[in-house]
C-alpha atoms as a PDB file:
ATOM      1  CA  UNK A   1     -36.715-111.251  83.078  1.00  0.00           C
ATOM      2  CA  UNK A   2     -33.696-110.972  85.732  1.00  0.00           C
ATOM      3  CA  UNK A   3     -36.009-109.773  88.361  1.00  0.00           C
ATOM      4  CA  UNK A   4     -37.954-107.418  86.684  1.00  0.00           C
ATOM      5  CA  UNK A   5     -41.694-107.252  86.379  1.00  0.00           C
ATOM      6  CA  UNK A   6     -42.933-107.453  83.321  1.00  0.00           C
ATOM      7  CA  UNK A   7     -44.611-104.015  84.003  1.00  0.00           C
ATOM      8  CA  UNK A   8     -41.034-102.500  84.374  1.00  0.00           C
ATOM      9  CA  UNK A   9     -39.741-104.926  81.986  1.00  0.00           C
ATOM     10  CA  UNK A  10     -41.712-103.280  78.842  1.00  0.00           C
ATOM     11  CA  UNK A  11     -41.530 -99.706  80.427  1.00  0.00           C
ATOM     12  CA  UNK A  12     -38.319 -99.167  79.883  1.00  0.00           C
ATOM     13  CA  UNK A  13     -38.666-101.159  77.090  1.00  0.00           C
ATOM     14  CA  UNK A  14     -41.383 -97.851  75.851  1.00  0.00           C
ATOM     15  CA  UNK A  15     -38.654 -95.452  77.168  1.00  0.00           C
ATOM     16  CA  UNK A  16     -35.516 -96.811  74.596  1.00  0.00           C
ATOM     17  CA  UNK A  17     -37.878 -97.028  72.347  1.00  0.00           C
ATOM     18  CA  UNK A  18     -39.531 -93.693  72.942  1.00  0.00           C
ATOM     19  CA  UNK A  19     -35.797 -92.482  73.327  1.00  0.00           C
ATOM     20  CA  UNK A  20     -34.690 -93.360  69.565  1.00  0.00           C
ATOM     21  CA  UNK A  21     -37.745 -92.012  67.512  1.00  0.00           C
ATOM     22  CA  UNK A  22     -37.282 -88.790  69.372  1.00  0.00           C
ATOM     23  CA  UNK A  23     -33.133 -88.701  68.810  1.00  0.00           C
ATOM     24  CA  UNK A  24     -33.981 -89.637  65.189  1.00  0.00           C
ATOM     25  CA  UNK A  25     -37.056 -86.969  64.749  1.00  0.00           C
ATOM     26  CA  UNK A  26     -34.039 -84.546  66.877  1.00  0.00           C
ATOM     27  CA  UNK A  27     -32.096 -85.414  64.337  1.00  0.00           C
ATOM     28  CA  UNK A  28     -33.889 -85.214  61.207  1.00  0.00           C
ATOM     29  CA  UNK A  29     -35.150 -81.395  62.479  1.00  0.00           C
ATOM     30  CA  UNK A  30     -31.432 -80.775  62.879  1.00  0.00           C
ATOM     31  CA  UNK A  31     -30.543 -82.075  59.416  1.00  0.00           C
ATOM     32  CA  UNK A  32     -33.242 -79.733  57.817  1.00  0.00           C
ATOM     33  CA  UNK A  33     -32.714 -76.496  60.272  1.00  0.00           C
ATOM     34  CA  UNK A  34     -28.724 -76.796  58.712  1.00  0.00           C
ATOM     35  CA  UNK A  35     -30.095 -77.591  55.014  1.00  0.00           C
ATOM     36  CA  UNK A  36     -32.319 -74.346  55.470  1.00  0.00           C
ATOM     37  CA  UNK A  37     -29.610 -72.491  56.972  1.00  0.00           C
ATOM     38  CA  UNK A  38     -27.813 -72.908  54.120  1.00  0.00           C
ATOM     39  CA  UNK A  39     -29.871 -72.456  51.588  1.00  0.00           C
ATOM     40  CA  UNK A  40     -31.259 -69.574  53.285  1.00  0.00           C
ATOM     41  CA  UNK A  41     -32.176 -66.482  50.841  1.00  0.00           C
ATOM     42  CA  UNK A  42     -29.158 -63.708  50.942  1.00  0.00           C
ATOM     43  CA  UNK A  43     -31.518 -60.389  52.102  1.00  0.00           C
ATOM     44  CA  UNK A  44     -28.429 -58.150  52.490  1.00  0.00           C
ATOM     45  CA  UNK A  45     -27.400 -59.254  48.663  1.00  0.00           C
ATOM     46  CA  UNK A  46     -30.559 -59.073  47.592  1.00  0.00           C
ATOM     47  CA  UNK A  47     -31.025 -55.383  48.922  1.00  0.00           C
ATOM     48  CA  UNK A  48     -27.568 -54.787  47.482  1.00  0.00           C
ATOM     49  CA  UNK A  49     -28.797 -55.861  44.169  1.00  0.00           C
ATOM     50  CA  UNK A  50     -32.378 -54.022  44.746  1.00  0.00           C
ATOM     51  CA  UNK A  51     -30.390 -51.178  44.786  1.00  0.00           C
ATOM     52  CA  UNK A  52     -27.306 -51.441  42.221  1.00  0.00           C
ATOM     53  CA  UNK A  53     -30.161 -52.194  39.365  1.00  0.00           C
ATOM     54  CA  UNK A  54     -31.687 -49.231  40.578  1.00  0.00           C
ATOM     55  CA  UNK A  55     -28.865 -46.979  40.121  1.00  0.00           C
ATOM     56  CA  UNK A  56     -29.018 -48.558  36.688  1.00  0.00           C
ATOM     57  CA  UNK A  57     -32.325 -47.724  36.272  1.00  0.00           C
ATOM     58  CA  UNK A  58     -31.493 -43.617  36.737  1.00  0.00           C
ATOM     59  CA  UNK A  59     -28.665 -43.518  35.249  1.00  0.00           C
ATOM     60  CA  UNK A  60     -30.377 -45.544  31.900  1.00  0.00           C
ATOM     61  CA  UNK A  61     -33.043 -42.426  32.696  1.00  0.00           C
ATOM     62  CA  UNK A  62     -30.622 -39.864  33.028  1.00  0.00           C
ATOM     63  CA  UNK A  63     -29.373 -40.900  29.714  1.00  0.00           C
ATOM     64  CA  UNK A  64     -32.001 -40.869  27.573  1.00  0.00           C
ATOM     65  CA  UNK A  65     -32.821 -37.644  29.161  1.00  0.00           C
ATOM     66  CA  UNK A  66     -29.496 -35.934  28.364  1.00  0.00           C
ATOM     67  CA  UNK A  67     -29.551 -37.657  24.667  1.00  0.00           C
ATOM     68  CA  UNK A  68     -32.907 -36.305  24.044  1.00  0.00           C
ATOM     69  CA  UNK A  69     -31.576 -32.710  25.253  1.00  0.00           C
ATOM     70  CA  UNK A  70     -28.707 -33.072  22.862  1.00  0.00           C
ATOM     71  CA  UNK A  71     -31.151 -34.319  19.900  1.00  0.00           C
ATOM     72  CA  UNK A  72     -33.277 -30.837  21.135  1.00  0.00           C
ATOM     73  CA  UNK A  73     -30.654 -28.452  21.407  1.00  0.00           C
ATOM     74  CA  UNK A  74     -28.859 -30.215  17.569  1.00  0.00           C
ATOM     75  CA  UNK A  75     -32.582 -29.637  16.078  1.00  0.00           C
ATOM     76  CA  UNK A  76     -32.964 -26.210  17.691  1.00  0.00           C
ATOM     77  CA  UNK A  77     -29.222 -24.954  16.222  1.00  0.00           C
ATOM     78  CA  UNK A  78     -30.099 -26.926  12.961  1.00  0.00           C
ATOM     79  CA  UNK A  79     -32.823 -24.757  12.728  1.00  0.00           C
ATOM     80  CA  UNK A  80     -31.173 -21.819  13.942  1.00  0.00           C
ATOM     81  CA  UNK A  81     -28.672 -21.999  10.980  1.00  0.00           C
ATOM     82  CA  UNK A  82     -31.006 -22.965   8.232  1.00  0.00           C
ATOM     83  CA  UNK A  83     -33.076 -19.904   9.253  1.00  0.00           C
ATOM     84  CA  UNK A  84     -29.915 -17.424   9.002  1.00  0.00           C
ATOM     85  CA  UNK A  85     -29.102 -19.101   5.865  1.00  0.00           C
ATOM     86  CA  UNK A  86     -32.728 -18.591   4.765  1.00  0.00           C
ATOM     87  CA  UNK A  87     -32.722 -15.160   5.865  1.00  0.00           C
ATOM     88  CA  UNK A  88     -29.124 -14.431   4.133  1.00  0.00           C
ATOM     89  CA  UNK A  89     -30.228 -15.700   0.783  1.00  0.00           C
ATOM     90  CA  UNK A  90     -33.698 -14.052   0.793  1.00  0.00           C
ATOM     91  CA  UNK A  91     -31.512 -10.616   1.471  1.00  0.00           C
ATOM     92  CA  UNK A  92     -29.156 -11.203  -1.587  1.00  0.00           C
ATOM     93  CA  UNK A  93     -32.271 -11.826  -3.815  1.00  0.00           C
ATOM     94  CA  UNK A  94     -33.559  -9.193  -2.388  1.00  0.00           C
ATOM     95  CA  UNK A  95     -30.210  -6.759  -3.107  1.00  0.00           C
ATOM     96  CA  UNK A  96     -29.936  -8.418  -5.835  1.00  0.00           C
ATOM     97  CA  UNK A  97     -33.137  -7.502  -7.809  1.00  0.00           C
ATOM     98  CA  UNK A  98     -32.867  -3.610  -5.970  1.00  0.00           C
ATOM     99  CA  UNK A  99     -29.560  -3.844  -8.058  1.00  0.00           C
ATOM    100  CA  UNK A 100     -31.106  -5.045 -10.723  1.00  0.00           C
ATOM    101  CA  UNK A 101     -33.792  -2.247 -10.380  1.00  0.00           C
ATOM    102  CA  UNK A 102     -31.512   0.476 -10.533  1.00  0.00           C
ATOM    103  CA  UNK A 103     -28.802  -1.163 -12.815  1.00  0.00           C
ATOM    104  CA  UNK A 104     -30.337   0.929 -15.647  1.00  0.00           C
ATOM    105  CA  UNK A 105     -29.919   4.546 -13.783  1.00  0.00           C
ATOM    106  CA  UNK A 106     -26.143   3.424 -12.618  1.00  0.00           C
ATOM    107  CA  UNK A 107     -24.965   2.360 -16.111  1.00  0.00           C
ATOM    108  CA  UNK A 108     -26.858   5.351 -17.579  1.00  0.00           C
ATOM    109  CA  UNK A 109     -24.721   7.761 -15.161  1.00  0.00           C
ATOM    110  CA  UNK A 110     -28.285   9.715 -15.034  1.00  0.00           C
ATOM    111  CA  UNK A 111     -30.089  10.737 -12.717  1.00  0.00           C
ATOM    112  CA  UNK A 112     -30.921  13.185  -9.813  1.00  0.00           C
ATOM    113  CA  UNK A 113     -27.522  11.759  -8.159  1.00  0.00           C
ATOM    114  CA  UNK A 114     -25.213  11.019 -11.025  1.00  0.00           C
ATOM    115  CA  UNK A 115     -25.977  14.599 -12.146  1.00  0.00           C
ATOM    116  CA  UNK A 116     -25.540  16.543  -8.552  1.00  0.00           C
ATOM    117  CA  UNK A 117     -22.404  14.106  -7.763  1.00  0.00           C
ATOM    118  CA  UNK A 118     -20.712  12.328 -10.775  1.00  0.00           C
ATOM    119  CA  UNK A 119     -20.281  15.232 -12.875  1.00  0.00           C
ATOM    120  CA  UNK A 120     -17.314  16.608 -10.882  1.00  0.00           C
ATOM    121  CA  UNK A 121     -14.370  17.050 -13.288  1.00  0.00           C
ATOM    122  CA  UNK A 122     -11.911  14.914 -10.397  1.00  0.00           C
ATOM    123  CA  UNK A 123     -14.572  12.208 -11.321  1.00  0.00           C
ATOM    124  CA  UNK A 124     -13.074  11.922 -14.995  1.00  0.00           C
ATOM    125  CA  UNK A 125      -9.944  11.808 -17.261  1.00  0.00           C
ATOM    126  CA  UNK A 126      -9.284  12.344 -20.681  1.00  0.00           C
ATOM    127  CA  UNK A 127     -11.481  14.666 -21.547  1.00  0.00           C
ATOM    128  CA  UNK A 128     -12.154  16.315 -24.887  1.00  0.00           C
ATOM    129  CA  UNK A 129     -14.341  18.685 -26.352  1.00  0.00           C
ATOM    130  CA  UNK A 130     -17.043  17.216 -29.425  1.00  0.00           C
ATOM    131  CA  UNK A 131     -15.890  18.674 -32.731  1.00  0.00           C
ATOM    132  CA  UNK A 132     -18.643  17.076 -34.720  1.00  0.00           C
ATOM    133  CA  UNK A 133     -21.563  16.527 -32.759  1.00  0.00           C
ATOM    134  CA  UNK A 134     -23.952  17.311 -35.641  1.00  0.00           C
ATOM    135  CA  UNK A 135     -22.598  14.388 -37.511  1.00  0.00           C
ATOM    136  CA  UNK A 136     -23.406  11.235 -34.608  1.00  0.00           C
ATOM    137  CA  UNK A 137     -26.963  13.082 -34.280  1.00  0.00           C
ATOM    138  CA  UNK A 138     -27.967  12.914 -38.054  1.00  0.00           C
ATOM    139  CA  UNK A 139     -26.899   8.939 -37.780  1.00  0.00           C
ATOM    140  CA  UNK A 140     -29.954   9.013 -34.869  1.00  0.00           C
ATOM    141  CA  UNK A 141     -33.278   7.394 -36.262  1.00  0.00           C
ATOM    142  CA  UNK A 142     -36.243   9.295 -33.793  1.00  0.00           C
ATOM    143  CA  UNK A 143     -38.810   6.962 -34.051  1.00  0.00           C
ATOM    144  CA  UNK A 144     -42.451   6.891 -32.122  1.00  0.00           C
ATOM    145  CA  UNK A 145     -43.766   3.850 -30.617  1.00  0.00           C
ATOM    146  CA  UNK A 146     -46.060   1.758 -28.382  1.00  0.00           C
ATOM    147  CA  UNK A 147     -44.318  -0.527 -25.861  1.00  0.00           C
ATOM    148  CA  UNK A 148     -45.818  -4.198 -25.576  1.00  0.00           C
ATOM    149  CA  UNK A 149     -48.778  -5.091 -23.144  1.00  0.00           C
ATOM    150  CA  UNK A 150     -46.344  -7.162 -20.598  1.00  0.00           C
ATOM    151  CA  UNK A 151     -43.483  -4.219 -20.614  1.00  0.00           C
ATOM    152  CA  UNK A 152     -45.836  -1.434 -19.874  1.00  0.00           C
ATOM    153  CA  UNK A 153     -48.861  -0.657 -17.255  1.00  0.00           C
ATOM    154  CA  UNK A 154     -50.073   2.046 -19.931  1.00  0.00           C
ATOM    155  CA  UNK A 155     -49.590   0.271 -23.456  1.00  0.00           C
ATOM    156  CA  UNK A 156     -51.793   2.995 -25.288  1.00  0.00           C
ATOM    157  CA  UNK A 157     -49.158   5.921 -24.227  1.00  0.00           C
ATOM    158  CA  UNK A 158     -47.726   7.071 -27.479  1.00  0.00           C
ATOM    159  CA  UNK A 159     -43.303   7.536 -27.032  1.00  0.00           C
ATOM    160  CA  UNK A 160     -40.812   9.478 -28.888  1.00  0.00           C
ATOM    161  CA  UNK A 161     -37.095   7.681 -28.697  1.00  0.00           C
ATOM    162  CA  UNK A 162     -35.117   5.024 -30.513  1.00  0.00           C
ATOM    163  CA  UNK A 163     -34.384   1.644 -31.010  1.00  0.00           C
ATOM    164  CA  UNK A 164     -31.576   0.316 -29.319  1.00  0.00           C
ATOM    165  CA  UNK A 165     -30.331  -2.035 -32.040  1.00  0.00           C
ATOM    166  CA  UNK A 166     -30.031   1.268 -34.011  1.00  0.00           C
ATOM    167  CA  UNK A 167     -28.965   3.469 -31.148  1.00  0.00           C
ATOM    168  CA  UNK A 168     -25.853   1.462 -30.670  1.00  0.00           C
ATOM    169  CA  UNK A 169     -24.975   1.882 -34.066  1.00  0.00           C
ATOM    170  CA  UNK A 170     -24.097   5.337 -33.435  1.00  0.00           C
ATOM    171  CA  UNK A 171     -23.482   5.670 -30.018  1.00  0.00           C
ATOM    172  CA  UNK A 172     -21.937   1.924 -28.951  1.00  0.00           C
ATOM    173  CA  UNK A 173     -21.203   3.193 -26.037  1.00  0.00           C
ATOM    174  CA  UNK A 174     -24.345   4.766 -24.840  1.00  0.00           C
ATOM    175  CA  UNK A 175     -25.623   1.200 -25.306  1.00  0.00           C
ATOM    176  CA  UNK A 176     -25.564  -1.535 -23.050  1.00  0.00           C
ATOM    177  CA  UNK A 177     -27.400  -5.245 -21.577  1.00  0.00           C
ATOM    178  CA  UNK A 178     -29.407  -5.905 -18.964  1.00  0.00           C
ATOM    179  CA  UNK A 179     -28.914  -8.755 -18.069  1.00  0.00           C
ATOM    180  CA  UNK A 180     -31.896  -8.743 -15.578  1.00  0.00           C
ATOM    181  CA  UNK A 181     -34.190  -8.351 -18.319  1.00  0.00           C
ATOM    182  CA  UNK A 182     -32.276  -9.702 -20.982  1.00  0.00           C
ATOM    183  CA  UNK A 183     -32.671  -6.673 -23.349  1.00  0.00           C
ATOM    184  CA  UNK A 184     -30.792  -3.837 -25.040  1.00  0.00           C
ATOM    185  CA  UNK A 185     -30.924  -0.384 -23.000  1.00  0.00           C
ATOM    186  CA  UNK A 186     -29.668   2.526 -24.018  1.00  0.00           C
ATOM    187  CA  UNK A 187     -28.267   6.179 -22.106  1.00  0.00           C
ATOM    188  CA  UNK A 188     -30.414   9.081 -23.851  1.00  0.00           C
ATOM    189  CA  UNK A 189     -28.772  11.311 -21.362  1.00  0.00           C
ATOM    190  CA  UNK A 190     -25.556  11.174 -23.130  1.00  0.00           C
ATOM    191  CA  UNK A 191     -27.583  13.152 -26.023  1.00  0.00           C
ATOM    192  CA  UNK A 192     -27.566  16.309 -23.744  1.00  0.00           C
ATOM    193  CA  UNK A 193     -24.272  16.564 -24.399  1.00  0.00           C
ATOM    194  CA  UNK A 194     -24.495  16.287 -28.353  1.00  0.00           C
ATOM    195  CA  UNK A 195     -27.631  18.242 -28.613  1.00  0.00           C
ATOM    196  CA  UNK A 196     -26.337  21.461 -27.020  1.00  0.00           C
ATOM    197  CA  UNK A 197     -23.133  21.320 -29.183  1.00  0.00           C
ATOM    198  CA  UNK A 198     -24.682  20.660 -32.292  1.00  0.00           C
ATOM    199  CA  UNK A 199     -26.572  23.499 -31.261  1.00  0.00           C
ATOM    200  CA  UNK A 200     -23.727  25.392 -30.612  1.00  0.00           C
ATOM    201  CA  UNK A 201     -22.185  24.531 -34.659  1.00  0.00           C
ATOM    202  CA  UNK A 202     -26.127  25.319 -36.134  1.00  0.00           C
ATOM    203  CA  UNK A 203     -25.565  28.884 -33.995  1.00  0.00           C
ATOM    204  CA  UNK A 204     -21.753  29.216 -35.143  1.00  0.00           C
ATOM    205  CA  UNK A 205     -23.528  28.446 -38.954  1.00  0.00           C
ATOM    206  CA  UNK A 206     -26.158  30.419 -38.693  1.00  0.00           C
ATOM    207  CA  UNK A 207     -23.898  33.695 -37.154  1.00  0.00           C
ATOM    208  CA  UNK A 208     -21.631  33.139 -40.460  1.00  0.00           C
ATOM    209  CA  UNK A 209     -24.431  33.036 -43.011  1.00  0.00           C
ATOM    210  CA  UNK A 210     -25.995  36.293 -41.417  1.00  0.00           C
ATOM    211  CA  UNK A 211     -22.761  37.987 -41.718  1.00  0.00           C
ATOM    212  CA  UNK A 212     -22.062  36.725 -45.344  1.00  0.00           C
ATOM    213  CA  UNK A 213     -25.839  37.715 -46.115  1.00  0.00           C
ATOM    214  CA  UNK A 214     -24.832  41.253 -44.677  1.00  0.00           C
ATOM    215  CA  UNK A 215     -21.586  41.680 -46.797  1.00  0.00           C
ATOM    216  CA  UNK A 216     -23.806  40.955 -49.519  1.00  0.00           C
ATOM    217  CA  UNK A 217     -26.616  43.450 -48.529  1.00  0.00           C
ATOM    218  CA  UNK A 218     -23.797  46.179 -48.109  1.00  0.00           C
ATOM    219  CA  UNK A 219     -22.750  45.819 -51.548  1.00  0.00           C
END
């Protein structure tokens, strides 16, 4: 053993052993403190990426939330137009059957207004007197009559007028269509007129016969 006890001898034998498992377990610990080092999970990216898919998140949010305001405030000015629209058409029908109402007094050039108003002589233009009113008013058929259950809220009131169909026959233009109602109308105001001057001739007529009836009486 080269002078060495055999105690000392496997000692130091103990202590190279003891030596290398140590330097290899040093080792090995080494080896997988460096493995785990560098494998080691990336915090600071991780936080970076915490918060980047965050800031997705909102802005996905804030997205939706300013698409769904622009869906609102589309729907709102939708409505918005189809009401005016609504509104506009409901006023012509409603102008339009007024007109339709009073269609019959504005062609007829009667009425409280047409009479106080219209009957200005700047209003007109070539005008002439009637020579022969008595003439158009013995064409006129006076007829009585009962108007129809669905034209009239007193059917059993007895009338005195005309027929259109024969009105117009003498007096075309006194006649005229509604189209509203889809009948023949006619102006009985424009008989004023004819009445007072066939008055006038009957008078004129009447005057001569008395004087000829006087000559006669004198003689």
């Amino acid at each position: 053993m080269g002078g060495l006890q055999f105690g000392e001898f496997r000692s130091r034998r103990a202590e190279r052993m003891t030596g290398g498992v140590d330097a290899a377990n040093n080792a090995s610990v080494a080896e997988n403190f460096a493995a785990l080092n560098n494998n080691k999970t990336d915090w600071a990216g991780l936080g970076a990426g915490a918060v980047q898919a965050s800031s997705y998140k909102e802005r996905a949010i804030e997205d939706a939330n300013a698409k769904a305001e622009r869906n609102k405030y589309m729907r709102e000015t939708e409505l918005e137009i189809l009401s005016k629209d609504i509104n506009a058409k409901t006023s012509a029908a409603r102008d339009a059957a007024n007109a339709s109402k009073t269609s019959g007094i504005i062609k007829a050039g009667v009425g409280i207004l047409g009479a106080a108003f219209m009957s200005d002589e700047t209003t007109k233009n070539t005008i002439e007197k009637i020579e022969d009113a008595l003439t158009q008013l013995r064409g006129l058929q006076p007829v009585t009559y009962y108007y129809n259950e669905e034209y009239s809220s007193s059917p059993e009131r007895l009338h005195h007028g005309f027929i259109a169909q024969e009105y117009q026959k003498v007096m075309p233009d006194a006649t005229y269509f509604d189209e509203s109602t889809g009948k023949l109308c006619i102006d009985t105001a424009e008989l004023i007129a004819l009445l007072v001057r066939g008055i006038q001739q009957l008078e004129k007529r009447v005057t001569r016969m008395e004087a000829a009836h006087a000559l006669i009486g004198a003689k």
